[in-house]
PDB file of N, CA and C in Angstrom:
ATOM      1  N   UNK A   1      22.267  85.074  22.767  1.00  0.00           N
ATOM      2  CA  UNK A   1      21.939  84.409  24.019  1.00  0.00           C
ATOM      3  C   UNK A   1      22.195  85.364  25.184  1.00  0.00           C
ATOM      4  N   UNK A   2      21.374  85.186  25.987  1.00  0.00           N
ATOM      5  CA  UNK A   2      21.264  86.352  26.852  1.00  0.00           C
ATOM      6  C   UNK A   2      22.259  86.038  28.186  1.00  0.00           C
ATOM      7  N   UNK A   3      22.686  86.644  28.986  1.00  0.00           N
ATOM      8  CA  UNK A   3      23.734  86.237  30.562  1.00  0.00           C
ATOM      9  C   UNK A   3      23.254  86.384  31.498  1.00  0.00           C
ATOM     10  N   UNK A   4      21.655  86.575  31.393  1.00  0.00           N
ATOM     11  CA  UNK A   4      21.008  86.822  32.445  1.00  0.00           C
ATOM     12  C   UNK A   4      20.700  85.090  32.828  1.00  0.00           C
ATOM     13  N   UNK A   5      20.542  85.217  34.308  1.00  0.00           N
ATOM     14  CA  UNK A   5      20.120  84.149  34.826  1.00  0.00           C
ATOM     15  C   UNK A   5      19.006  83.619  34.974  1.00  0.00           C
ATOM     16  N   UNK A   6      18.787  82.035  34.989  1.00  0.00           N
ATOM     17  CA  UNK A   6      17.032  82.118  34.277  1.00  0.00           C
ATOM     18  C   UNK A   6      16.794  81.378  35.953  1.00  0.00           C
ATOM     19  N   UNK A   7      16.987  81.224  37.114  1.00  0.00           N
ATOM     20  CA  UNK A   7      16.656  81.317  38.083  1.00  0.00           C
ATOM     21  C   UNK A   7      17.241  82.364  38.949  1.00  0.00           C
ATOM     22  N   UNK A   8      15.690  83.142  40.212  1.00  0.00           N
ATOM     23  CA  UNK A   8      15.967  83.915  40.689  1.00  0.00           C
ATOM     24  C   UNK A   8      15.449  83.337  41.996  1.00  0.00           C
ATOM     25  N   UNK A   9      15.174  84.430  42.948  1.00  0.00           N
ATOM     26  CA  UNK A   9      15.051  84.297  44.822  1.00  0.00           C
ATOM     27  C   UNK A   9      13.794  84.758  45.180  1.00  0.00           C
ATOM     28  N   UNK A  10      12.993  84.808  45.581  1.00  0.00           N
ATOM     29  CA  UNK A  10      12.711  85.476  46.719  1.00  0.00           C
ATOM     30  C   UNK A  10      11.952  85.087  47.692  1.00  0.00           C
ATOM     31  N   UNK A  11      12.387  85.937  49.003  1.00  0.00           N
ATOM     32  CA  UNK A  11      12.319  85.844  49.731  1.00  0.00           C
ATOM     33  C   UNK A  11      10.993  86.109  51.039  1.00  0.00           C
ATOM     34  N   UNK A  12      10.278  84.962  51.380  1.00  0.00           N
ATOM     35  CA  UNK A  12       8.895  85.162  52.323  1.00  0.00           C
ATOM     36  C   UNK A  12       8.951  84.841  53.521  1.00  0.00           C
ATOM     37  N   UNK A  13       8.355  85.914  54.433  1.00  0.00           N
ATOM     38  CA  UNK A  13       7.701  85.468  55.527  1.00  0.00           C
ATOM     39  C   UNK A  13       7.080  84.093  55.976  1.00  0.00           C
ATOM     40  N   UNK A  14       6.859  83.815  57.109  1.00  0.00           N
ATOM     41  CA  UNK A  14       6.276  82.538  57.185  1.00  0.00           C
ATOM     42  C   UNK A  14       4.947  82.405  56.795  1.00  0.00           C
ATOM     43  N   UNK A  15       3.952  83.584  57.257  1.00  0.00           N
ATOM     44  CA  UNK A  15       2.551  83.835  56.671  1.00  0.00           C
ATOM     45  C   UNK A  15       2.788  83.684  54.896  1.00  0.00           C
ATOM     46  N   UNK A  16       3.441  84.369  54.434  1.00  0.00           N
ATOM     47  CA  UNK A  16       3.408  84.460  52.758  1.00  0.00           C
ATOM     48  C   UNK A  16       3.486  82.970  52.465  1.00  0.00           C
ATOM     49  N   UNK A  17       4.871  81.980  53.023  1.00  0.00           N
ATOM     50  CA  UNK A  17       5.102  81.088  52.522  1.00  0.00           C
ATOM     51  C   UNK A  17       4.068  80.125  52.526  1.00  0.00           C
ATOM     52  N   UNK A  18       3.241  80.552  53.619  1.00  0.00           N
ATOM     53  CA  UNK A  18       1.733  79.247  54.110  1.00  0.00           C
ATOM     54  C   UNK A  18       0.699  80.106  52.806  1.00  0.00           C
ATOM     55  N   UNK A  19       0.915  80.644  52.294  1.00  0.00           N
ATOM     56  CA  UNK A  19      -0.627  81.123  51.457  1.00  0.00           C
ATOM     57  C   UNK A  19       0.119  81.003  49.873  1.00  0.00           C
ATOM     58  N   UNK A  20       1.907  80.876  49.557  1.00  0.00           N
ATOM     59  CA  UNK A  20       1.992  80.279  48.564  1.00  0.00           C
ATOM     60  C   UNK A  20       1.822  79.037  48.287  1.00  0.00           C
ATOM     61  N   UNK A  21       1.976  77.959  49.598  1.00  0.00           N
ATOM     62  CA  UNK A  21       1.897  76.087  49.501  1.00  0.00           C
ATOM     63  C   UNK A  21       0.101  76.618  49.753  1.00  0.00           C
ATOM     64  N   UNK A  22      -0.468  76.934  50.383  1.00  0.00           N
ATOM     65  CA  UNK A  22      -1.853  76.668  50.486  1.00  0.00           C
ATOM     66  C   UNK A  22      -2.330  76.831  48.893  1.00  0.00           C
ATOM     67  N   UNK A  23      -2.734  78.410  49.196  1.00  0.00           N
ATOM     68  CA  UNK A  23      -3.061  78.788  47.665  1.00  0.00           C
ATOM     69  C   UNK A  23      -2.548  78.576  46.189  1.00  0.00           C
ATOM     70  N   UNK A  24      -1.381  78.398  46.297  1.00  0.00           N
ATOM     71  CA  UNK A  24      -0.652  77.852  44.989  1.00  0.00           C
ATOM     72  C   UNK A  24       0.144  79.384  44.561  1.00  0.00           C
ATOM     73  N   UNK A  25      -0.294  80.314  44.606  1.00  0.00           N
ATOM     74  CA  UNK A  25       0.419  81.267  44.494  1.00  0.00           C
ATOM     75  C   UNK A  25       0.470  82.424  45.258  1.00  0.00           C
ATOM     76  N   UNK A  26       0.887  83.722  45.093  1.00  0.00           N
ATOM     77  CA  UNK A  26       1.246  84.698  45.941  1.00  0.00           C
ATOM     78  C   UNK A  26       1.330  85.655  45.074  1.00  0.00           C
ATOM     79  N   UNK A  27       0.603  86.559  45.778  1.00  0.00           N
ATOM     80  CA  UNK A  27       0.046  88.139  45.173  1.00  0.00           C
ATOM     81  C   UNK A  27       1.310  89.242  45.053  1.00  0.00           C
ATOM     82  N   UNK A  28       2.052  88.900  45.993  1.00  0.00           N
ATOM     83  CA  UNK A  28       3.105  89.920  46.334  1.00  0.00           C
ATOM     84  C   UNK A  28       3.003  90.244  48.454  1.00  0.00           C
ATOM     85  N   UNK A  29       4.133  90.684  48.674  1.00  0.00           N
ATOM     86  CA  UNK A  29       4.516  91.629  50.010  1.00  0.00           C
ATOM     87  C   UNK A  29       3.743  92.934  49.742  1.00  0.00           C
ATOM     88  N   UNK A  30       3.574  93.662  50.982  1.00  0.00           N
ATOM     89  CA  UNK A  30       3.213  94.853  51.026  1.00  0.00           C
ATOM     90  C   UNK A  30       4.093  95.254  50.089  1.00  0.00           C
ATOM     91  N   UNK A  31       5.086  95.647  49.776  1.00  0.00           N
ATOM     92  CA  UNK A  31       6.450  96.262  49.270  1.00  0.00           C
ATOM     93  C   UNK A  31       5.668  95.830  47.593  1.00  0.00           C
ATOM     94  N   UNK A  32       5.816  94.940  46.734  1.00  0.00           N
ATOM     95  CA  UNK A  32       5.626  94.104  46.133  1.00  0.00           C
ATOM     96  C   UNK A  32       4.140  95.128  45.440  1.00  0.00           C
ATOM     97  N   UNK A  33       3.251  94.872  46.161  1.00  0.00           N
ATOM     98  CA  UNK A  33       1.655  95.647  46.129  1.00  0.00           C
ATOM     99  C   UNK A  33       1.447  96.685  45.699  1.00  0.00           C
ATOM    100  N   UNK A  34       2.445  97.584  46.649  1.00  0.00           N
ATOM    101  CA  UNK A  34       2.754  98.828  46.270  1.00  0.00           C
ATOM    102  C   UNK A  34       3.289  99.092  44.983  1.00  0.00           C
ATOM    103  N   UNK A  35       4.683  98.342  45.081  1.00  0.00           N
ATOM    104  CA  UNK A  35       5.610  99.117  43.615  1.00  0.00           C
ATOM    105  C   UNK A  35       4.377  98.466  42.432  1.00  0.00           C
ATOM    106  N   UNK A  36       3.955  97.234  42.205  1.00  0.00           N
ATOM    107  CA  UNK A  36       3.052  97.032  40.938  1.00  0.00           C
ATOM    108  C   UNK A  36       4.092  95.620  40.346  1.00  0.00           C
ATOM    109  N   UNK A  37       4.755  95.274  41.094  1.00  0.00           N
ATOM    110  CA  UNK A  37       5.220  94.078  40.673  1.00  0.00           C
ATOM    111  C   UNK A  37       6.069  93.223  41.807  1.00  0.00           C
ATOM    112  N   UNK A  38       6.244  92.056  41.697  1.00  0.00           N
ATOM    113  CA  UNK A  38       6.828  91.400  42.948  1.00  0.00           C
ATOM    114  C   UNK A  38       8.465  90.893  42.819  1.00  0.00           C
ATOM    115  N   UNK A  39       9.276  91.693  43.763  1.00  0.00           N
ATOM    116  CA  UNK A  39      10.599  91.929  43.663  1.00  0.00           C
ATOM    117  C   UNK A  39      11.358  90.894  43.879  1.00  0.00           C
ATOM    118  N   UNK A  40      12.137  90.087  43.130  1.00  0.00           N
ATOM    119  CA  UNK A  40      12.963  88.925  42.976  1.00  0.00           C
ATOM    120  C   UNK A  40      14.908  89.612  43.022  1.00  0.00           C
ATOM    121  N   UNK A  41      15.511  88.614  43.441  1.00  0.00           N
ATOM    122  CA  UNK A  41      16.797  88.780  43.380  1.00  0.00           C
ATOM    123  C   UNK A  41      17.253  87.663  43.162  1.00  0.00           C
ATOM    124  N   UNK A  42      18.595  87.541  41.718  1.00  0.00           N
ATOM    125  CA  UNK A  42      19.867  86.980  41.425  1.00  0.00           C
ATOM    126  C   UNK A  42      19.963  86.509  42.994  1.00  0.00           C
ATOM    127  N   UNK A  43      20.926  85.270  42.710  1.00  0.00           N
ATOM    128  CA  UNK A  43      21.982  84.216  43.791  1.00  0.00           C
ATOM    129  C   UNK A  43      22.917  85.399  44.017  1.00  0.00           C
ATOM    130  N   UNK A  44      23.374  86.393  43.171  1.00  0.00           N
ATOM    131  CA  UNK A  44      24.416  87.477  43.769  1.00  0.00           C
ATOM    132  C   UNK A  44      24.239  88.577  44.596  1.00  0.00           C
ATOM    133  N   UNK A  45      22.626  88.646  44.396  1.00  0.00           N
ATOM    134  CA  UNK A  45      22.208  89.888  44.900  1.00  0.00           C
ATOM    135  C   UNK A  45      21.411  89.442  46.023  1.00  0.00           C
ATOM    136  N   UNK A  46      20.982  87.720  46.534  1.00  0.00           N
ATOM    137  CA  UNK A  46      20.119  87.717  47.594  1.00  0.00           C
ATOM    138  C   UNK A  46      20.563  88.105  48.953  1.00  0.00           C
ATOM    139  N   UNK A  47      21.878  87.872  49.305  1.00  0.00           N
ATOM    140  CA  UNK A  47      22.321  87.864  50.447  1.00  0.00           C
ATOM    141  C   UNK A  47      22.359  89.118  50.874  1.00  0.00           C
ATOM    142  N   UNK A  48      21.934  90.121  50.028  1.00  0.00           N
ATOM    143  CA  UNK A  48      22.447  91.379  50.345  1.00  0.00           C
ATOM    144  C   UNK A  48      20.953  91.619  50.498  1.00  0.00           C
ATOM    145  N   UNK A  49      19.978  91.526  49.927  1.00  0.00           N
ATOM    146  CA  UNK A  49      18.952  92.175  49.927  1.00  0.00           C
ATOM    147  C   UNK A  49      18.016  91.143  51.407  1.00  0.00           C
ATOM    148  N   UNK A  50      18.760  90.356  51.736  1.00  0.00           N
ATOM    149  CA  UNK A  50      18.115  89.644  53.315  1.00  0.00           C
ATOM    150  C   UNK A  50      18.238  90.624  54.396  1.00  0.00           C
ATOM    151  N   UNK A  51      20.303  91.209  54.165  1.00  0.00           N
ATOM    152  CA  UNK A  51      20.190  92.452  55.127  1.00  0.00           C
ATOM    153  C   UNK A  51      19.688  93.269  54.920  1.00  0.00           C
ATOM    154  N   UNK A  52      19.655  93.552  53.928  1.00  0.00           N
ATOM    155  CA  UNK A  52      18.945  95.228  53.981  1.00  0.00           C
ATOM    156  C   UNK A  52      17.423  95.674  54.132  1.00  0.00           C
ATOM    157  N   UNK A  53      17.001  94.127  53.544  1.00  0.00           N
ATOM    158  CA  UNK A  53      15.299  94.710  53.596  1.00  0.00           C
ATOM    159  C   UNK A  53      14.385  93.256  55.045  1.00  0.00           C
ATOM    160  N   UNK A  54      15.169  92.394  55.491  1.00  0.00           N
ATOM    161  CA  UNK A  54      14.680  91.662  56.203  1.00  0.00           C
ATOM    162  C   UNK A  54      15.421  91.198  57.398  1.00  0.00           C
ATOM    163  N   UNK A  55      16.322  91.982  57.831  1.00  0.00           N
ATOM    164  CA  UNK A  55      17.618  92.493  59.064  1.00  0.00           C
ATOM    165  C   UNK A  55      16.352  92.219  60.289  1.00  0.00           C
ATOM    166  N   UNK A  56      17.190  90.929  60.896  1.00  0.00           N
ATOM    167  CA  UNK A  56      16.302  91.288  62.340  1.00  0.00           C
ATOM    168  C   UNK A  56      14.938  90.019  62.358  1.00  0.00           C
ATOM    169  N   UNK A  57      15.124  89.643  60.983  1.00  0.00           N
ATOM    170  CA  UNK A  57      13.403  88.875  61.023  1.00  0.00           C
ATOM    171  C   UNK A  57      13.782  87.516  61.000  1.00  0.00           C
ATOM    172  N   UNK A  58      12.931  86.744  61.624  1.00  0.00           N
ATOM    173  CA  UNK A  58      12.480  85.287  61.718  1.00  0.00           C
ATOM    174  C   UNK A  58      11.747  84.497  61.051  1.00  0.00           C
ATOM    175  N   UNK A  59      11.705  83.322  60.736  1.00  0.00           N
ATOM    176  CA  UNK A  59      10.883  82.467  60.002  1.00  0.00           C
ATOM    177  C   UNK A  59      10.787  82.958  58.334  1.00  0.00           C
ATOM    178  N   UNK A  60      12.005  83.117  58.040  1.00  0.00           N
ATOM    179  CA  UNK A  60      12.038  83.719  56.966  1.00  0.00           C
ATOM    180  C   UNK A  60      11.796  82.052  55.871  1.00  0.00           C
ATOM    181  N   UNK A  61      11.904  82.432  54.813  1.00  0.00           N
ATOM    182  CA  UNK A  61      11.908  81.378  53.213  1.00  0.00           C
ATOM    183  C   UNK A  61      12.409  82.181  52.118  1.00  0.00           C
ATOM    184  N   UNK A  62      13.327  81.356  51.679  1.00  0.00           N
ATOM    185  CA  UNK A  62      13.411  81.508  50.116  1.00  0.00           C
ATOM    186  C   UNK A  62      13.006  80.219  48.817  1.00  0.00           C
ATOM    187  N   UNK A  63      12.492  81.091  48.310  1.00  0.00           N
ATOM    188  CA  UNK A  63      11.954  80.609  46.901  1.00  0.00           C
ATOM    189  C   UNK A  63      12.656  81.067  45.523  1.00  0.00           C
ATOM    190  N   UNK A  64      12.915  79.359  45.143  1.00  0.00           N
ATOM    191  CA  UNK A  64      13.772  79.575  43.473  1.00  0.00           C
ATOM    192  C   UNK A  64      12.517  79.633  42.642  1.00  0.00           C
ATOM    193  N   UNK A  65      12.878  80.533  41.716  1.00  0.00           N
ATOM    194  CA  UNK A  65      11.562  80.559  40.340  1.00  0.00           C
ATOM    195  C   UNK A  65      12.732  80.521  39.583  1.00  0.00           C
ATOM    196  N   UNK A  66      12.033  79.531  39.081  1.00  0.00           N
ATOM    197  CA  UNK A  66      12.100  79.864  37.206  1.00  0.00           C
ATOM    198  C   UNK A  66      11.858  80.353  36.130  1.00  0.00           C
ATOM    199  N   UNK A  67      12.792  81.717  36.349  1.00  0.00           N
ATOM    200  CA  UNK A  67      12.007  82.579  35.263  1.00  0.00           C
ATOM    201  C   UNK A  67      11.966  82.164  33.708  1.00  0.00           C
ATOM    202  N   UNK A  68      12.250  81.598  33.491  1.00  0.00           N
ATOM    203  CA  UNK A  68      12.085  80.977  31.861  1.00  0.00           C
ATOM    204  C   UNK A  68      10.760  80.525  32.136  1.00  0.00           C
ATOM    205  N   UNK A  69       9.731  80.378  33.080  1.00  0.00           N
ATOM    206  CA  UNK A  69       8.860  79.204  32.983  1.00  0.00           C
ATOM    207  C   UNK A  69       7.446  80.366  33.283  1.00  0.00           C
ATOM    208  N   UNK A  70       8.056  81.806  33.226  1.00  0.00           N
ATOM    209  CA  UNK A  70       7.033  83.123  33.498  1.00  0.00           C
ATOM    210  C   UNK A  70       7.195  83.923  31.709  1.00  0.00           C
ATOM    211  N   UNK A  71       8.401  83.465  31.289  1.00  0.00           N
ATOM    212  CA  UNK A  71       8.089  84.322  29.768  1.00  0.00           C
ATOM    213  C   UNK A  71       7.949  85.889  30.217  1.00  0.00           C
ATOM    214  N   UNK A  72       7.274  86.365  29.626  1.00  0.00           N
ATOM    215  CA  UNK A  72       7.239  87.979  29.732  1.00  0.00           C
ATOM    216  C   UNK A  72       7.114  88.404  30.553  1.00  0.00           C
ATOM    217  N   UNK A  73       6.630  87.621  31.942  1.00  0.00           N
ATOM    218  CA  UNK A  73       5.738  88.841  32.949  1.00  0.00           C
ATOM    219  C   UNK A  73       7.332  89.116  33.686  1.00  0.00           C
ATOM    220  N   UNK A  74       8.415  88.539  33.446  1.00  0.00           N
ATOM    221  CA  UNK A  74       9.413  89.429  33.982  1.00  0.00           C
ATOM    222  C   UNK A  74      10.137  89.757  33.411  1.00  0.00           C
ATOM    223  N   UNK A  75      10.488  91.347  33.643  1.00  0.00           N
ATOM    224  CA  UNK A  75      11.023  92.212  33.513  1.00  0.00           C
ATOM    225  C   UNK A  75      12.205  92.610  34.077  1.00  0.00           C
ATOM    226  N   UNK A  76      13.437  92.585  33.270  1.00  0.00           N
ATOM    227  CA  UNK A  76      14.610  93.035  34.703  1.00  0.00           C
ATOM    228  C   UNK A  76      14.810  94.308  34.257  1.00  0.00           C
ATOM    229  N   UNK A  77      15.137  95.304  35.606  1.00  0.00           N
ATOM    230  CA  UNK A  77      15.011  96.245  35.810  1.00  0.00           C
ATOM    231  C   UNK A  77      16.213  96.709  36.666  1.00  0.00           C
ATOM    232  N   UNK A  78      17.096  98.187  36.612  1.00  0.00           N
ATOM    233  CA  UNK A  78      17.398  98.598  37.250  1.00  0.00           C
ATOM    234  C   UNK A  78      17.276  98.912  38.760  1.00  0.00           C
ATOM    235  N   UNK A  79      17.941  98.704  40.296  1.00  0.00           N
ATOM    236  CA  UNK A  79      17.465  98.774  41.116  1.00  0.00           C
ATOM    237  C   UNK A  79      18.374  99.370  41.885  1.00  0.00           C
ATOM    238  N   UNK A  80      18.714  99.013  43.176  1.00  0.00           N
ATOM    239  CA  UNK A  80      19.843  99.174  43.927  1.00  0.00           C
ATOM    240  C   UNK A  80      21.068  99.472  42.950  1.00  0.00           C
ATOM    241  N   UNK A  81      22.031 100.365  43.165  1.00  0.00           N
ATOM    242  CA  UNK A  81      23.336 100.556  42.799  1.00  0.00           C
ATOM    243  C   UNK A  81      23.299 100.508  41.342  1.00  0.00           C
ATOM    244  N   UNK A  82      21.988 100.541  40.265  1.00  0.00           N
ATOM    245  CA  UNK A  82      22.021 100.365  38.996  1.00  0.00           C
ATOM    246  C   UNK A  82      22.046  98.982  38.654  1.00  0.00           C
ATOM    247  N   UNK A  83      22.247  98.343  39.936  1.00  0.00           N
ATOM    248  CA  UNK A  83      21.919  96.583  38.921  1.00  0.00           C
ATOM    249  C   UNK A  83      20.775  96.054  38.379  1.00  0.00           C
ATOM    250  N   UNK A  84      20.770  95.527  37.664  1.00  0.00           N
ATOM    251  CA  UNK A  84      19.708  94.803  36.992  1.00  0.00           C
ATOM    252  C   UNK A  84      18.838  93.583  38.200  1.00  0.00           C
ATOM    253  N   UNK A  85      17.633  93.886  38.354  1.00  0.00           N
ATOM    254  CA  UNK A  85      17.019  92.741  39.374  1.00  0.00           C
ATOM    255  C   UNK A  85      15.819  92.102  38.609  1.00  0.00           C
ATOM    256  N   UNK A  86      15.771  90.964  38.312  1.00  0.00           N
ATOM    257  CA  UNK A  86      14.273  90.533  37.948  1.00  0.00           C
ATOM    258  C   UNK A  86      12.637  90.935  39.045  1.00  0.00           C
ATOM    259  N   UNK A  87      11.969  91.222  37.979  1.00  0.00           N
ATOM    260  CA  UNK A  87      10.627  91.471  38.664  1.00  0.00           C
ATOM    261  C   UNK A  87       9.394  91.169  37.831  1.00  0.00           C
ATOM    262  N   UNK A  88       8.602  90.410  38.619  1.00  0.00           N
ATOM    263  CA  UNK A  88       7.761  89.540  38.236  1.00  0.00           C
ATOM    264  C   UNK A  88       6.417  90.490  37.740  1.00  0.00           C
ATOM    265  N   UNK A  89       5.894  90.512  37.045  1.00  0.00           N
ATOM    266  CA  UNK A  89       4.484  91.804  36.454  1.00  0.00           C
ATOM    267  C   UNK A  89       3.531  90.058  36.636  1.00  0.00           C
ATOM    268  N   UNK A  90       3.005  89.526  37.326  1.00  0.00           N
ATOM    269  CA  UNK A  90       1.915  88.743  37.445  1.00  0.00           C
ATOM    270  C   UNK A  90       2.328  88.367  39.415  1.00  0.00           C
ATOM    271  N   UNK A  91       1.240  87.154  39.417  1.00  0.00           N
ATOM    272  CA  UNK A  91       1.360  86.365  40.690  1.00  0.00           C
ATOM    273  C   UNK A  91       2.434  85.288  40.495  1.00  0.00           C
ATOM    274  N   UNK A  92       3.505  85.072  41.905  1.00  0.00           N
ATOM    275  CA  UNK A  92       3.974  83.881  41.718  1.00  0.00           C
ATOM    276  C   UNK A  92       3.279  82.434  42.224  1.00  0.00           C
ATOM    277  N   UNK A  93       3.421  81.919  41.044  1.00  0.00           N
ATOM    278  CA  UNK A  93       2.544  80.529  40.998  1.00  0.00           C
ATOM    279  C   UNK A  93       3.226  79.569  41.588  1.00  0.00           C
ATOM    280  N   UNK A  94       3.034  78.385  42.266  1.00  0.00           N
ATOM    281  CA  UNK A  94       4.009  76.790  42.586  1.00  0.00           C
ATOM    282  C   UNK A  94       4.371  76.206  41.405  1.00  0.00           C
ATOM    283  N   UNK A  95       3.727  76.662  40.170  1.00  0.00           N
ATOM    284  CA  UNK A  95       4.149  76.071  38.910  1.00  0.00           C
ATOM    285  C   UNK A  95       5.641  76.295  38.284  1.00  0.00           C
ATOM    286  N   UNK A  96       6.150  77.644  38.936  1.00  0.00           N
ATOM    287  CA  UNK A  96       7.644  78.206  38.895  1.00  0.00           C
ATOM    288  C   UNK A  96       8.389  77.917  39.359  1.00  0.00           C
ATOM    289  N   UNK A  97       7.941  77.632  40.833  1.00  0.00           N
ATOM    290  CA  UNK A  97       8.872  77.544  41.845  1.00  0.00           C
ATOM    291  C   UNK A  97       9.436  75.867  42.052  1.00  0.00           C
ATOM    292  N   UNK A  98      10.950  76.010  41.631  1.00  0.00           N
ATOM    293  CA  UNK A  98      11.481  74.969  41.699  1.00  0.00           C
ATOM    294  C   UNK A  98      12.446  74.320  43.272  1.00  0.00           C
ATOM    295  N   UNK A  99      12.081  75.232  43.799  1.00  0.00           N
ATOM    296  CA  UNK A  99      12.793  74.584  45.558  1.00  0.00           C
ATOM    297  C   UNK A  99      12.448  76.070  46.002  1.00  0.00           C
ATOM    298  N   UNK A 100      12.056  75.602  47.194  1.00  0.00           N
ATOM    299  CA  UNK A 100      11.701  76.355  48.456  1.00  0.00           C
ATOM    300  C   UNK A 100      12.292  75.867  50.121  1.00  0.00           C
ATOM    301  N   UNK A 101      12.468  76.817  51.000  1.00  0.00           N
ATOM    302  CA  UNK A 101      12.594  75.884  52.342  1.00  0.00           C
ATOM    303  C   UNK A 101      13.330  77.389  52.762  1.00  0.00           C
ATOM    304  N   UNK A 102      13.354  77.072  54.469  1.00  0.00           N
ATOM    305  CA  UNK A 102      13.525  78.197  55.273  1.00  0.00           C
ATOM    306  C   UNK A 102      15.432  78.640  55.073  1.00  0.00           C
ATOM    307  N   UNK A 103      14.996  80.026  55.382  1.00  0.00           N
ATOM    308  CA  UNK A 103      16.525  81.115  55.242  1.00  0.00           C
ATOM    309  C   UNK A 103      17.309  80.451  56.205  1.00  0.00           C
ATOM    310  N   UNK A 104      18.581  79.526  55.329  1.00  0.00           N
ATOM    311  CA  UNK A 104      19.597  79.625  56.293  1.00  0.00           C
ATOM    312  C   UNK A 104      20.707  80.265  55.721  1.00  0.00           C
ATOM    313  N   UNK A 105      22.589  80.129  56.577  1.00  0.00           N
ATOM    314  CA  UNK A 105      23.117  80.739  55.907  1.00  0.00           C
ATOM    315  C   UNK A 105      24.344  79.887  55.733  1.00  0.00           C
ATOM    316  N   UNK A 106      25.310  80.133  55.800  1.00  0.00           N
ATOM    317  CA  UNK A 106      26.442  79.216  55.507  1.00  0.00           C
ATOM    318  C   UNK A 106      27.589  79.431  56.539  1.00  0.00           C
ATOM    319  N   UNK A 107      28.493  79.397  56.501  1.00  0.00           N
ATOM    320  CA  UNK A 107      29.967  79.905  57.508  1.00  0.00           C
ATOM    321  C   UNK A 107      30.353  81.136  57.115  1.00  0.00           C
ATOM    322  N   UNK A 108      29.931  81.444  56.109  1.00  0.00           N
ATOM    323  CA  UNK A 108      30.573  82.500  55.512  1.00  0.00           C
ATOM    324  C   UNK A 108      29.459  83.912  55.172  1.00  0.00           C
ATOM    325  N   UNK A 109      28.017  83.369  56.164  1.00  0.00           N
ATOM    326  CA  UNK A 109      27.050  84.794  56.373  1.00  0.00           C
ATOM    327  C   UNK A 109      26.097  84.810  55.156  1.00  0.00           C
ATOM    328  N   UNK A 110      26.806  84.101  54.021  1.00  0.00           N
ATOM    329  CA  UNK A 110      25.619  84.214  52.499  1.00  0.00           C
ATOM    330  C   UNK A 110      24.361  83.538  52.692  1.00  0.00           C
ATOM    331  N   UNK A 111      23.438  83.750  52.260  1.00  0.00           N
ATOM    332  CA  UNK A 111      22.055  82.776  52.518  1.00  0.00           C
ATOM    333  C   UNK A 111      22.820  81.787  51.356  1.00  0.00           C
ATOM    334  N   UNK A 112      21.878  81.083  51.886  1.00  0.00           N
ATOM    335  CA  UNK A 112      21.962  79.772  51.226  1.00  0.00           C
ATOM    336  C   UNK A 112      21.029  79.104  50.336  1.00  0.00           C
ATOM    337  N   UNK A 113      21.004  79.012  49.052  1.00  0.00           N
ATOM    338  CA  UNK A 113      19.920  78.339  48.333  1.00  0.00           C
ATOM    339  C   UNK A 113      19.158  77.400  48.616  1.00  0.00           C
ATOM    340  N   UNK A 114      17.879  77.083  48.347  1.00  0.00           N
ATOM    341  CA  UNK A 114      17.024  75.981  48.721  1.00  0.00           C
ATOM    342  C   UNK A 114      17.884  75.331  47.537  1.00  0.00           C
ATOM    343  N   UNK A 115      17.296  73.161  47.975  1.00  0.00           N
ATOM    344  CA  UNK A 115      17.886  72.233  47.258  1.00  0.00           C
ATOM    345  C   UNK A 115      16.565  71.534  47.037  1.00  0.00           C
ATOM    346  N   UNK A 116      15.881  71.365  45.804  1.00  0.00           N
ATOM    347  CA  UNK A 116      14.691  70.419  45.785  1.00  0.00           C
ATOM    348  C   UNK A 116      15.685  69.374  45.863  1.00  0.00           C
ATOM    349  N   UNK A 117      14.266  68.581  46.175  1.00  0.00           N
ATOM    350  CA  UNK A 117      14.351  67.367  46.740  1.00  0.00           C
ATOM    351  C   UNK A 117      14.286  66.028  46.014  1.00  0.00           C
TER     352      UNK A 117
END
């Protein structure tokens, strides 16, 4: 049995988040396009990767997937500092995504998970 976690994060713009509820899914970020797959982060690793790659921005969202519910197309991979990060090799679909809603944070600076409803 594996210790990897079978939900991950990530994190959209307000444009992205309107063309994942419109369209049903999402191609990827510029970032995303480029590397050849669309970059997800662990509950341990999101808060860190809000500062570092989205410092400064507004109208942000995070999105829980369920990676058990993608099977192969993700891949975890070495990233930052050698940790292991999930990354998605397809589009993310609404069929994954189990809670969504805008970046907030807590008292203590961590983002905060979406709560379906």
């Amino acid at each position: 049995m594996s210790d990897l976690p079978t939900v991950a994060y990530k994190v959209l713009t307000g444009p992205q988040m309107i063309e994942l509820e419109h369209a049903g899914s999402f191609k990827g970020a510029p970032v995303d396009l480029a590397d050849g797959y669309i970059h997800l982060s662990t509950l341990d690793q999101l808060t860190e990767t809000v500062d570092k790659h989205f410092a400064g921005q507004t109208d942000l969202h995070v999105v829980a997937v369920d990676l058990e519910g993608l099977g192969a197309a993700v891949k975890w991979e070495p990233s930052r500092g050698g940790q292991l990060f999930p990354h998605i090799y397809a589009d993310l679909t609404l069929n994954v995504v189990t809670a969504y809603g805008p970046l907030d944070r807590d008292a203590q600076g961590q983002v905060c998970i979406p709560v379906a409803g």
